[in-house]
N, C-alpha and C. Protein backbone atom coordinates (compact mmCIF):
# COMPACT_ATOMS: atom_id res chain seq x y z
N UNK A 1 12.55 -12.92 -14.39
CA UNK A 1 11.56 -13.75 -13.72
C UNK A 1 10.65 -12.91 -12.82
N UNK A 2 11.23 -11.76 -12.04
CA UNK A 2 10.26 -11.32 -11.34
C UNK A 2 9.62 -10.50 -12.19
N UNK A 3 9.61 -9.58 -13.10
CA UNK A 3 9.25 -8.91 -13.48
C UNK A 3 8.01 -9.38 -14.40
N UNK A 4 8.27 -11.03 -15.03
CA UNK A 4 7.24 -11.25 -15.26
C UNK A 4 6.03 -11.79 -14.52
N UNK A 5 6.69 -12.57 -13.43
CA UNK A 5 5.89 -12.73 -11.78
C UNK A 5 4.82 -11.58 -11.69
N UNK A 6 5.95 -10.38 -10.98
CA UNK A 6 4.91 -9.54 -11.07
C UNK A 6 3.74 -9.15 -11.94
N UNK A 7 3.88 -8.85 -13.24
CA UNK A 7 2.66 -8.15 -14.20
C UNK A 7 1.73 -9.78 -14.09
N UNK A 8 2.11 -10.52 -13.85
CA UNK A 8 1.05 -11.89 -13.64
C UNK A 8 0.26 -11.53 -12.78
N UNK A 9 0.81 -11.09 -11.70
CA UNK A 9 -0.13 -10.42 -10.25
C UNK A 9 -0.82 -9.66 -10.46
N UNK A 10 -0.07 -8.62 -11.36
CA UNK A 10 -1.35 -7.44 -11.30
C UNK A 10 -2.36 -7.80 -12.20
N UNK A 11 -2.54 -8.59 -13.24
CA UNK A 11 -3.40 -9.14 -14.29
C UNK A 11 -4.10 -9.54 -13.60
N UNK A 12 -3.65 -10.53 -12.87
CA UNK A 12 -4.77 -11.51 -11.48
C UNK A 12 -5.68 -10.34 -10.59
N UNK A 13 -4.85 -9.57 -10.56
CA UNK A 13 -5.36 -8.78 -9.14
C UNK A 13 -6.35 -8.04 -10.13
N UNK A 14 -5.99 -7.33 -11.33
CA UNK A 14 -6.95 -6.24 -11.67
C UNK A 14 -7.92 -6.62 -11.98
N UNK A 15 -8.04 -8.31 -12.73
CA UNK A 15 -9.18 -9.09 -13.29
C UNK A 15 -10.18 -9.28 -12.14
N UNK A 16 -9.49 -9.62 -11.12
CA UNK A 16 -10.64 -9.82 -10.08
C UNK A 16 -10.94 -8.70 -9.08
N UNK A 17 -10.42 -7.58 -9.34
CA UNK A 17 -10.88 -6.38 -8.52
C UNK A 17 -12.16 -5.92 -9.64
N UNK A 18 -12.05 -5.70 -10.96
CA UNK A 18 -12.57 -5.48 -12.13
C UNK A 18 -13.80 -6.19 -11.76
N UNK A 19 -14.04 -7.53 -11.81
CA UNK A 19 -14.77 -8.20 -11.85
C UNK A 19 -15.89 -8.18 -10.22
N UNK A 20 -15.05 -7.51 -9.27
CA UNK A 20 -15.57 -7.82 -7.72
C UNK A 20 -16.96 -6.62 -7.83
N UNK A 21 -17.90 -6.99 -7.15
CA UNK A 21 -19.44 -6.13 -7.12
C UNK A 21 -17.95 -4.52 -6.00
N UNK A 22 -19.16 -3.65 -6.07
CA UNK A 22 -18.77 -2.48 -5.61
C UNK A 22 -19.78 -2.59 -4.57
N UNK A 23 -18.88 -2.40 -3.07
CA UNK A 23 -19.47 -2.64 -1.97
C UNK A 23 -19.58 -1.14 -1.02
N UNK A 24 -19.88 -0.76 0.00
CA UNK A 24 -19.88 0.36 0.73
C UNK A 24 -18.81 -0.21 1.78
N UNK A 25 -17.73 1.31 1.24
CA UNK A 25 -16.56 0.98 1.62
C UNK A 25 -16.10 1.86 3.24
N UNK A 26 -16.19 1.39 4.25
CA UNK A 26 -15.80 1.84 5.71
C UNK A 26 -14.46 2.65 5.84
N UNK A 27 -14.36 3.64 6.53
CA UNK A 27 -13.29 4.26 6.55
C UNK A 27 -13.22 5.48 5.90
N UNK A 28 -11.86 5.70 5.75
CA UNK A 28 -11.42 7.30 4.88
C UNK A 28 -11.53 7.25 3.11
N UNK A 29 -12.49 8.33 3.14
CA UNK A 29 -12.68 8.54 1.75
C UNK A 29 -11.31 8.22 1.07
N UNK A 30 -11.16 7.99 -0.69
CA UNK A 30 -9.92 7.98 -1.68
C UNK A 30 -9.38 9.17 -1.25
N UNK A 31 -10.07 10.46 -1.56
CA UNK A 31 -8.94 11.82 -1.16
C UNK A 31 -8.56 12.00 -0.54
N UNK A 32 -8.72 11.43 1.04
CA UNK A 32 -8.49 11.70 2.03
C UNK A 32 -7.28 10.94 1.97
N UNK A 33 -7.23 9.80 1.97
CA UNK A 33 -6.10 8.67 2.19
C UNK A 33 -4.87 9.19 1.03
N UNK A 34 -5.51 9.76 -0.32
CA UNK A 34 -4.36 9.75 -0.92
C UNK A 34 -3.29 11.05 -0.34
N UNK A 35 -4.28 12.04 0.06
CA UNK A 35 -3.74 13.37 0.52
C UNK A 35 -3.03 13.19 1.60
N UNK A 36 -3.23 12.07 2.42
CA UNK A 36 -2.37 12.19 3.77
C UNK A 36 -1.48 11.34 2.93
N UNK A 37 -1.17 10.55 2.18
CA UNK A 37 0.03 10.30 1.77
C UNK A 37 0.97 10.70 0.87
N UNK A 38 0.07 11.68 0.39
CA UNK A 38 0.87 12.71 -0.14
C UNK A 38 1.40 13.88 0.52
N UNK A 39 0.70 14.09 1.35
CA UNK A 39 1.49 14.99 2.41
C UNK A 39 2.67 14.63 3.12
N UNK A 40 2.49 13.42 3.60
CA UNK A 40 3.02 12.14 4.23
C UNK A 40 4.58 12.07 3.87
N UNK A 41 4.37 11.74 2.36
CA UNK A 41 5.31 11.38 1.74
C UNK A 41 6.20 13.02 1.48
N UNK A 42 5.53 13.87 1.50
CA UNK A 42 6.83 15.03 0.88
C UNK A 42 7.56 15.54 2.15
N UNK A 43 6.69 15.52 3.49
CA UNK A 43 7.00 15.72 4.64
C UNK A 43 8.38 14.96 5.42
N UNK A 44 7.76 13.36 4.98
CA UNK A 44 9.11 12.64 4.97
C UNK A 44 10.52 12.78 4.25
N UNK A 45 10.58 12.94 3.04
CA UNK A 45 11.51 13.06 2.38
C UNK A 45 12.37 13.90 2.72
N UNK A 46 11.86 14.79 3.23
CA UNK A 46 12.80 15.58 3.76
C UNK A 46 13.87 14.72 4.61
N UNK A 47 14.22 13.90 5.42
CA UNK A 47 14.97 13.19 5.92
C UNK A 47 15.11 11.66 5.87
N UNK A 48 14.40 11.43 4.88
CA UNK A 48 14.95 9.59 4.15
C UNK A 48 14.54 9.53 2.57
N UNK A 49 14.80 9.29 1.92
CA UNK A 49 15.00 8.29 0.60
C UNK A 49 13.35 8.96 0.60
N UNK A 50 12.81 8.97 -0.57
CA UNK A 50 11.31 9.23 -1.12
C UNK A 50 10.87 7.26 -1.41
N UNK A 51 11.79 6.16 -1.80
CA UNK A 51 11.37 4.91 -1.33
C UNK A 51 10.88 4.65 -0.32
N UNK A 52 11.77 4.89 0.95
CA UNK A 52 11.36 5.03 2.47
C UNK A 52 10.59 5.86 3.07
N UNK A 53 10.39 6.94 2.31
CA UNK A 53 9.31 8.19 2.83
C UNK A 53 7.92 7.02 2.22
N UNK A 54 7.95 6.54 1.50
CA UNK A 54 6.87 6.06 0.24
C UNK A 54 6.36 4.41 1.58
N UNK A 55 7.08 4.13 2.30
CA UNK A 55 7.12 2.38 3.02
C UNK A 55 6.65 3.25 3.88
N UNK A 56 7.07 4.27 4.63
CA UNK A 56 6.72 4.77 5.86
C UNK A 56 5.06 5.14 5.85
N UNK A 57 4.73 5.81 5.18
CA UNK A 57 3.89 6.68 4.97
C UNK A 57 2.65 5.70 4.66
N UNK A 58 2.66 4.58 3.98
CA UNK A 58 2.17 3.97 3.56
C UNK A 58 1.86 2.92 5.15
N UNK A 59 2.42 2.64 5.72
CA UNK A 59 2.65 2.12 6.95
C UNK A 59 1.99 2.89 8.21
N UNK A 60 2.28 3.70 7.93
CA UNK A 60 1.69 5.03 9.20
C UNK A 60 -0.11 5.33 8.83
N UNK A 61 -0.09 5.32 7.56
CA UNK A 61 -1.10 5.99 6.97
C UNK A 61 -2.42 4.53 7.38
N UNK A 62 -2.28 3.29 7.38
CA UNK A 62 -2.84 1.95 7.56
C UNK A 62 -2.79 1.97 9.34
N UNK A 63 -2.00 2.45 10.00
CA UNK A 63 -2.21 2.75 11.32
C UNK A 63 -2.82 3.63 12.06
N UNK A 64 -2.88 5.00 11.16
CA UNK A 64 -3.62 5.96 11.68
C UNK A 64 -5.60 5.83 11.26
N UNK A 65 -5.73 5.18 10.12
CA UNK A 65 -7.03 4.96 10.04
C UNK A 65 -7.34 3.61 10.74
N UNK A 66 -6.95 2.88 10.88
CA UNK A 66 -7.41 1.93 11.69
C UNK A 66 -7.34 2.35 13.06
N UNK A 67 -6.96 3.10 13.69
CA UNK A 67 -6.81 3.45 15.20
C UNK A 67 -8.00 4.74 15.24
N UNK A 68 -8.05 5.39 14.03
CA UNK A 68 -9.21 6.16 13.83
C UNK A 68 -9.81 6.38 12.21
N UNK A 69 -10.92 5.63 12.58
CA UNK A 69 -11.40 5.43 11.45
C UNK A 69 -12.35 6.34 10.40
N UNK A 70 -12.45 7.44 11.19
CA UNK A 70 -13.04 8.56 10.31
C UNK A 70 -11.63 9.75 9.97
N UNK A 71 -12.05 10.44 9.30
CA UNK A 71 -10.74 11.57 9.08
C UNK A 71 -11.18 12.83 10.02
N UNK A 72 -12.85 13.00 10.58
CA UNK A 72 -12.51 13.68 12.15
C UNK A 72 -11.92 13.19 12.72
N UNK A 73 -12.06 11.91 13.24
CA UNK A 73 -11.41 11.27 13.96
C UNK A 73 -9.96 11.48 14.00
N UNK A 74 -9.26 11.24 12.90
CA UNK A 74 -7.60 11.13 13.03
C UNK A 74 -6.97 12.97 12.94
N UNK A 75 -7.84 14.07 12.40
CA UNK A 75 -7.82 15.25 12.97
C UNK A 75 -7.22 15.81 14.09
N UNK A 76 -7.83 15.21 15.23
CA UNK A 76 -7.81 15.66 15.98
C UNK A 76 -6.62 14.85 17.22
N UNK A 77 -6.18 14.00 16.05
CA UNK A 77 -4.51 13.50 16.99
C UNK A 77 -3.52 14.58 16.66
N UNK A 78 -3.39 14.78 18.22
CA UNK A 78 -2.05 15.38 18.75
C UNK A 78 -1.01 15.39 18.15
N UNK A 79 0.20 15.97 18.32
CA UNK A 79 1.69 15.97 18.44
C UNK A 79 1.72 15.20 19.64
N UNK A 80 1.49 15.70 20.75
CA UNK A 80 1.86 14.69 22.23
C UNK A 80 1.36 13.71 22.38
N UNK A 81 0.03 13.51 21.13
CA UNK A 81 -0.32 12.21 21.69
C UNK A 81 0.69 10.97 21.07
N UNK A 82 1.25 11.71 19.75
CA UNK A 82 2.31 11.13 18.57
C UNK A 82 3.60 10.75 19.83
N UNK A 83 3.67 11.52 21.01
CA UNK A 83 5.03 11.13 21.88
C UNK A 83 4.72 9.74 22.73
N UNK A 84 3.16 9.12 22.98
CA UNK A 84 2.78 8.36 23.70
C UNK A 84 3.83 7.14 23.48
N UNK A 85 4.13 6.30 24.52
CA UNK A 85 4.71 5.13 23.86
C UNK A 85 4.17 4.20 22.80
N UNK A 86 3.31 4.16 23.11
CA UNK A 86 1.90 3.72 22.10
C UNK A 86 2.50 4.64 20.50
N UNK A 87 2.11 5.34 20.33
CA UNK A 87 2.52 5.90 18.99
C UNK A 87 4.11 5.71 18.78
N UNK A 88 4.76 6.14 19.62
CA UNK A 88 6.21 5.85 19.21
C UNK A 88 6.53 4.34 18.99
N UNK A 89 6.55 3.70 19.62
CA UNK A 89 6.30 2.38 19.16
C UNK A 89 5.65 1.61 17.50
N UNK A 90 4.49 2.40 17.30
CA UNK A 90 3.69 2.33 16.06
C UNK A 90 4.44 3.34 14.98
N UNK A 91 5.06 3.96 15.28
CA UNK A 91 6.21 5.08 14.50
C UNK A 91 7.68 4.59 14.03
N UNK A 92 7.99 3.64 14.85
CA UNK A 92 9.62 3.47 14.78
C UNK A 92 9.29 1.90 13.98
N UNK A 93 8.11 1.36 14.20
CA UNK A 93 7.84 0.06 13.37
C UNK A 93 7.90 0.55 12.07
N UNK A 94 7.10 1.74 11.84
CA UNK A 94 6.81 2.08 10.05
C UNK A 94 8.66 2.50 9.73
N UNK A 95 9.18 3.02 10.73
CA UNK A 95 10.46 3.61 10.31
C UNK A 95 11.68 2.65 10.01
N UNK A 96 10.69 1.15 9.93
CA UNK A 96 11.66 0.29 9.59
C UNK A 96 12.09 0.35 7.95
N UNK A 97 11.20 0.65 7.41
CA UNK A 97 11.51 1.13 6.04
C UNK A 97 11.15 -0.27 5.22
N UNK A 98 11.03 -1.43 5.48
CA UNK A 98 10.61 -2.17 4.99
C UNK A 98 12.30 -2.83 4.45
N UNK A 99 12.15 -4.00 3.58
CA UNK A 99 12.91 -5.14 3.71
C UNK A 99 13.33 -5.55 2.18
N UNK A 100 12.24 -5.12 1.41
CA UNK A 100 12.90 -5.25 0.39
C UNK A 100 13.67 -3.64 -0.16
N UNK A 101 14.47 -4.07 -1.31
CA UNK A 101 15.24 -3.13 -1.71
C UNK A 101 14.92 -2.32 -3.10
N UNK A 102 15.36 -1.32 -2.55
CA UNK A 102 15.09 -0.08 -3.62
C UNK A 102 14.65 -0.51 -5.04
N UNK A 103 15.78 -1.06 -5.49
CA UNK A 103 15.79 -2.18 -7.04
C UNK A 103 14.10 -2.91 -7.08
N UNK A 104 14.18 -3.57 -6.04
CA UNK A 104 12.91 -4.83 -6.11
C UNK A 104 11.90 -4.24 -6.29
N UNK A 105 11.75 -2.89 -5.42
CA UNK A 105 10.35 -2.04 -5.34
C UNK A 105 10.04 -1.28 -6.42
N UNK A 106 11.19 -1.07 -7.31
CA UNK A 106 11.20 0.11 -8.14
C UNK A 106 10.67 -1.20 -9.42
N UNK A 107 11.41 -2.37 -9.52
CA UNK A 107 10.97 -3.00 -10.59
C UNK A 107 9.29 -3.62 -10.09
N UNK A 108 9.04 -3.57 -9.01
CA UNK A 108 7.40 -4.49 -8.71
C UNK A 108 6.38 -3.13 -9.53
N UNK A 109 6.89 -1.65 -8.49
CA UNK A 109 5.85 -0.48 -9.13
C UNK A 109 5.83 -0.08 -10.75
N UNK A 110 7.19 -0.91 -11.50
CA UNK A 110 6.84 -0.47 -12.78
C UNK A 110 6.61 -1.25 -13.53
N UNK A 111 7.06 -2.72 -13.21
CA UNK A 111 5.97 -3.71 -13.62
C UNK A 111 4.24 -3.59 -13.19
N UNK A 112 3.97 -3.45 -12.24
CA UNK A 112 2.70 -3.68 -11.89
C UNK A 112 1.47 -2.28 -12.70
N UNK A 113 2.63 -1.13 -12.59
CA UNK A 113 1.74 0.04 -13.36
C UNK A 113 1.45 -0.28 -15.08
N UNK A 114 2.47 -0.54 -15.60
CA UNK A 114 2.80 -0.80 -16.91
C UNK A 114 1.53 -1.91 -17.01
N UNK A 115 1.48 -2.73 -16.11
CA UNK A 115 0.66 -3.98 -16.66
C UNK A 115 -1.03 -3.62 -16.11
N UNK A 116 -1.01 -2.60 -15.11
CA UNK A 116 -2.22 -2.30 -14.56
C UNK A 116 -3.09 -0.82 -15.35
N UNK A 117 -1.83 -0.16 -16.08
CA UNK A 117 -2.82 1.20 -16.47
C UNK A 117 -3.79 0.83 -17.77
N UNK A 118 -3.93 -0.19 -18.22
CA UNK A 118 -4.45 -0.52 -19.77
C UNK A 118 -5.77 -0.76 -18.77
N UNK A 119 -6.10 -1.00 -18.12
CA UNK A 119 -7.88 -1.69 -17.26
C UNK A 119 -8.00 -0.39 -16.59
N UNK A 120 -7.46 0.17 -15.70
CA UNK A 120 -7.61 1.21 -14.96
C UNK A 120 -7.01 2.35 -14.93
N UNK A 121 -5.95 2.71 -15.94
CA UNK A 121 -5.73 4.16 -16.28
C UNK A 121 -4.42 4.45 -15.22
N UNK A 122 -3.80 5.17 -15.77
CA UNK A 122 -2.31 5.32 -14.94
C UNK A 122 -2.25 5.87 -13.60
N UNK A 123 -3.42 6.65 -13.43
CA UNK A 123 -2.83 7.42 -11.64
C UNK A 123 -3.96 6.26 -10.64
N UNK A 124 -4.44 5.48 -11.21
CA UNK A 124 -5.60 4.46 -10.45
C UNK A 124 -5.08 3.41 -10.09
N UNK A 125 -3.39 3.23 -11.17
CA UNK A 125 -3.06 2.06 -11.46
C UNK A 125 -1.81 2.48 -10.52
N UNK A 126 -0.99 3.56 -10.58
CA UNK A 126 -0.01 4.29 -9.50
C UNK A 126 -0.51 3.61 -7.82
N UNK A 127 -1.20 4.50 -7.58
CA UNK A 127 -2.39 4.06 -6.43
C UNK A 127 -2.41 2.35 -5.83
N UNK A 128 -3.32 1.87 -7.08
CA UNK A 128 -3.12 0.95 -6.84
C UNK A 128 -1.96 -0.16 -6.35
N UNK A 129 -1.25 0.20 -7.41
CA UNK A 129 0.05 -0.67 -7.47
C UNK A 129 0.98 -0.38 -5.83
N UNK A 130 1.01 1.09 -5.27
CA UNK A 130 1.66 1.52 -4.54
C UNK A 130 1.38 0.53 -3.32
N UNK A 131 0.18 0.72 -2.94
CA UNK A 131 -0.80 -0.40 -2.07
C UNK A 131 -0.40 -1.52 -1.83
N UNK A 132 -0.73 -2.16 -3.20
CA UNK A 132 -0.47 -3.63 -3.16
C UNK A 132 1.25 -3.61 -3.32
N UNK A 133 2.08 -3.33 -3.66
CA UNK A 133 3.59 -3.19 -2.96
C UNK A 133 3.71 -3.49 -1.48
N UNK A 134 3.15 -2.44 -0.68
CA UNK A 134 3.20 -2.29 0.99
C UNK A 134 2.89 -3.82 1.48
N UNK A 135 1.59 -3.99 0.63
CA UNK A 135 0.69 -4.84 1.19
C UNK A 135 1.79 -6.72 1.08
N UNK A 136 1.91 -6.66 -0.44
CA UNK A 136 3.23 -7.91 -0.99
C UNK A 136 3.91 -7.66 0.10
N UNK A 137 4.88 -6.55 0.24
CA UNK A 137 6.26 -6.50 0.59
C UNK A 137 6.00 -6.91 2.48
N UNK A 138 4.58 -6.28 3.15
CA UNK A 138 4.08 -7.02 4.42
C UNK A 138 4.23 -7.94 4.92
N UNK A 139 3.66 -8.66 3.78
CA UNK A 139 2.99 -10.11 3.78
C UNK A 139 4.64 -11.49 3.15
N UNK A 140 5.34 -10.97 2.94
CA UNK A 140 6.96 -11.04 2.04
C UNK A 140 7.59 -10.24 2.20
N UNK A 141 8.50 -10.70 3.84
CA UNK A 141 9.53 -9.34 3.67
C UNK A 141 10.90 -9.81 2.94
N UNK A 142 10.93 -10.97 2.41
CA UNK A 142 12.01 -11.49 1.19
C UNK A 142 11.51 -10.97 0.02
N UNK A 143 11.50 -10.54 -0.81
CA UNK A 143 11.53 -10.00 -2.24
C UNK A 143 11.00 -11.12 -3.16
N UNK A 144 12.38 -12.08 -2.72
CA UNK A 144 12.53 -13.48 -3.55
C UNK A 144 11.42 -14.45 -3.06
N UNK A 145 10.75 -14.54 -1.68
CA UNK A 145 9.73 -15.18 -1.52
C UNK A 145 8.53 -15.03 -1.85
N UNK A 146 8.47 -13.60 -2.57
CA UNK A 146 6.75 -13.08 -3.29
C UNK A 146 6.62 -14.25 -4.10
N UNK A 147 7.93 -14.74 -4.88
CA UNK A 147 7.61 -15.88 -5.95
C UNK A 147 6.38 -17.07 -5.63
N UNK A 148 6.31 -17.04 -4.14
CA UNK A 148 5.32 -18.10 -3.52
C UNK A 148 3.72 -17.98 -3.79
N UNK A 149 3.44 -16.57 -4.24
CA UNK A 149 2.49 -15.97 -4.67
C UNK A 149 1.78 -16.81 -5.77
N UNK A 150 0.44 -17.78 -5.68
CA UNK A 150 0.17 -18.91 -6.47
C UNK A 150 -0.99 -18.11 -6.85
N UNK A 151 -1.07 -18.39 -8.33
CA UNK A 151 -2.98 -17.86 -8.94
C UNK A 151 -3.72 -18.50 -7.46
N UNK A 152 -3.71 -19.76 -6.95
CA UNK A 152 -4.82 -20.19 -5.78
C UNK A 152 -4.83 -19.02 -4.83
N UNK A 153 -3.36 -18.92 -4.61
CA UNK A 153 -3.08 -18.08 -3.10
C UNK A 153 -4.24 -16.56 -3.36
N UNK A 154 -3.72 -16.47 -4.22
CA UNK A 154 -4.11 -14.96 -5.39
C UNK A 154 -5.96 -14.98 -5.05
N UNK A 155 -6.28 -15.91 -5.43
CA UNK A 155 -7.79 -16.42 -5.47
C UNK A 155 -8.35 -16.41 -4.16
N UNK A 156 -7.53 -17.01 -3.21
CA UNK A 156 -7.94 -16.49 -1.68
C UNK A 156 -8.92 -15.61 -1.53
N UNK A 157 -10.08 -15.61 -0.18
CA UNK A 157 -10.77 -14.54 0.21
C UNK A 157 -9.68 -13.07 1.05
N UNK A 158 -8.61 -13.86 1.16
CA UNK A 158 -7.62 -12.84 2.22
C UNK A 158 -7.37 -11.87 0.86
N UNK A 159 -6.75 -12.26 -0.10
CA UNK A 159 -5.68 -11.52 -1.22
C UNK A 159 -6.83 -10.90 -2.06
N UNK A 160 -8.00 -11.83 -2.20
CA UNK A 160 -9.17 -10.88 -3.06
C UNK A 160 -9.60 -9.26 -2.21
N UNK A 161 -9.65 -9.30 -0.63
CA UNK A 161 -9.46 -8.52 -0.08
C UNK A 161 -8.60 -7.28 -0.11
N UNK A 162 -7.61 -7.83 -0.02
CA UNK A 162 -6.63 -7.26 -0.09
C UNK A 162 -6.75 -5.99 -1.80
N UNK A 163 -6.90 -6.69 -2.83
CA UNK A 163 -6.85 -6.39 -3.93
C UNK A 163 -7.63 -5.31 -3.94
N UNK A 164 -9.06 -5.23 -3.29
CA UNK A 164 -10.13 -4.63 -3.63
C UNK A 164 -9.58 -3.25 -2.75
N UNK A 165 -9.39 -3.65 -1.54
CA UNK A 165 -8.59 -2.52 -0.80
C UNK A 165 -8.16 -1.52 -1.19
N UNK A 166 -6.78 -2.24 -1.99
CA UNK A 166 -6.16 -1.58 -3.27
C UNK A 166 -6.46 -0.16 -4.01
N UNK A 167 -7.70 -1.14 -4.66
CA UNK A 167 -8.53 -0.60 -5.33
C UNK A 167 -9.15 0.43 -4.80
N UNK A 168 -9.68 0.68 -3.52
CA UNK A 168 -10.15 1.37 -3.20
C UNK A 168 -9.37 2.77 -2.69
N UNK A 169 -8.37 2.99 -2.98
CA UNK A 169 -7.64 4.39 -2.36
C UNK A 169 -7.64 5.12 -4.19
């Protein structure tokens, strides 16, 4: 059931990211965002799960551009400023690792790639899919409650958002 849930989502999601005009997009370039999470992510692993390096990073990475929204900008954060309570606080939230489980995440990213690389090609559809995981698993920290996920809900200006987002790393 979920597995077909899911590839429903990403059909929904890719049809209407596919279909959405191409807007001028604010923030950190694709390379930029993917590179800090790729850095992100190998840096982490070193001391949790590459799942949890993958929730963290993804988590940290949505905090650090929104708190600075150019990549000068996030440059030029500190180590000490990383000790502020302010950051530690915003650090030990991402280090929650998120809620769903290894299993759930591993079947959403290979449903959602499998069903997303035929429109957009496998490392667009990686990307993508990785995103909208964080973004589901956010928004649903039950696994079993993504099921609530309706084509309407889907259709939303919030989730069309969301999608394009996606799309955009």
């Amino acid at each position: 059931m979920k597995k077909i849930l899911f590839s429903c989502l990403v059909l929904l999601f890719s049809t209407q990211v596919i279909k959405a005009q191409n807007g001028e997009r604010k923030g950190w370039p694709s390379a930029e965002r993917r590179g800090f999470l790729s850095e992100c992510i190998n840096a982490a692993k070193a001391g949790m799960s590459e799942d949890s390096a993958r929730f963290y990073c993804w988590c940290m990475q949505e905090k650090v551009e929104k708190k600075y929204p150019t990549v000068e900008d996030a440059a030029k954060l500190t180590a000490e400023e990383m000790e502020t309570p302010e950051w530690k606080k915003e650090v030990n939230a991402c280090l929650s690792g998120g809620t769903w489980s290894s299993t759930d995440r591993s079947d959403f990213l290979n449903s959602c790639i499998e069903s997303a690389k035929g429109s957009i090609g496998t490392e667009k559809a990686k990307n993508y899919c990785e995103c909208m995981l964080f973004k589901v698993e956010q928004r649903y920290p039950n696994a079993a409650n993504a099921e609530k996920l309706t084509a309407e809900t889907m259709n939303s200006p919030e989730w069309k958002k969301i999608a394009q987002g996606c799309m955009d790393f």
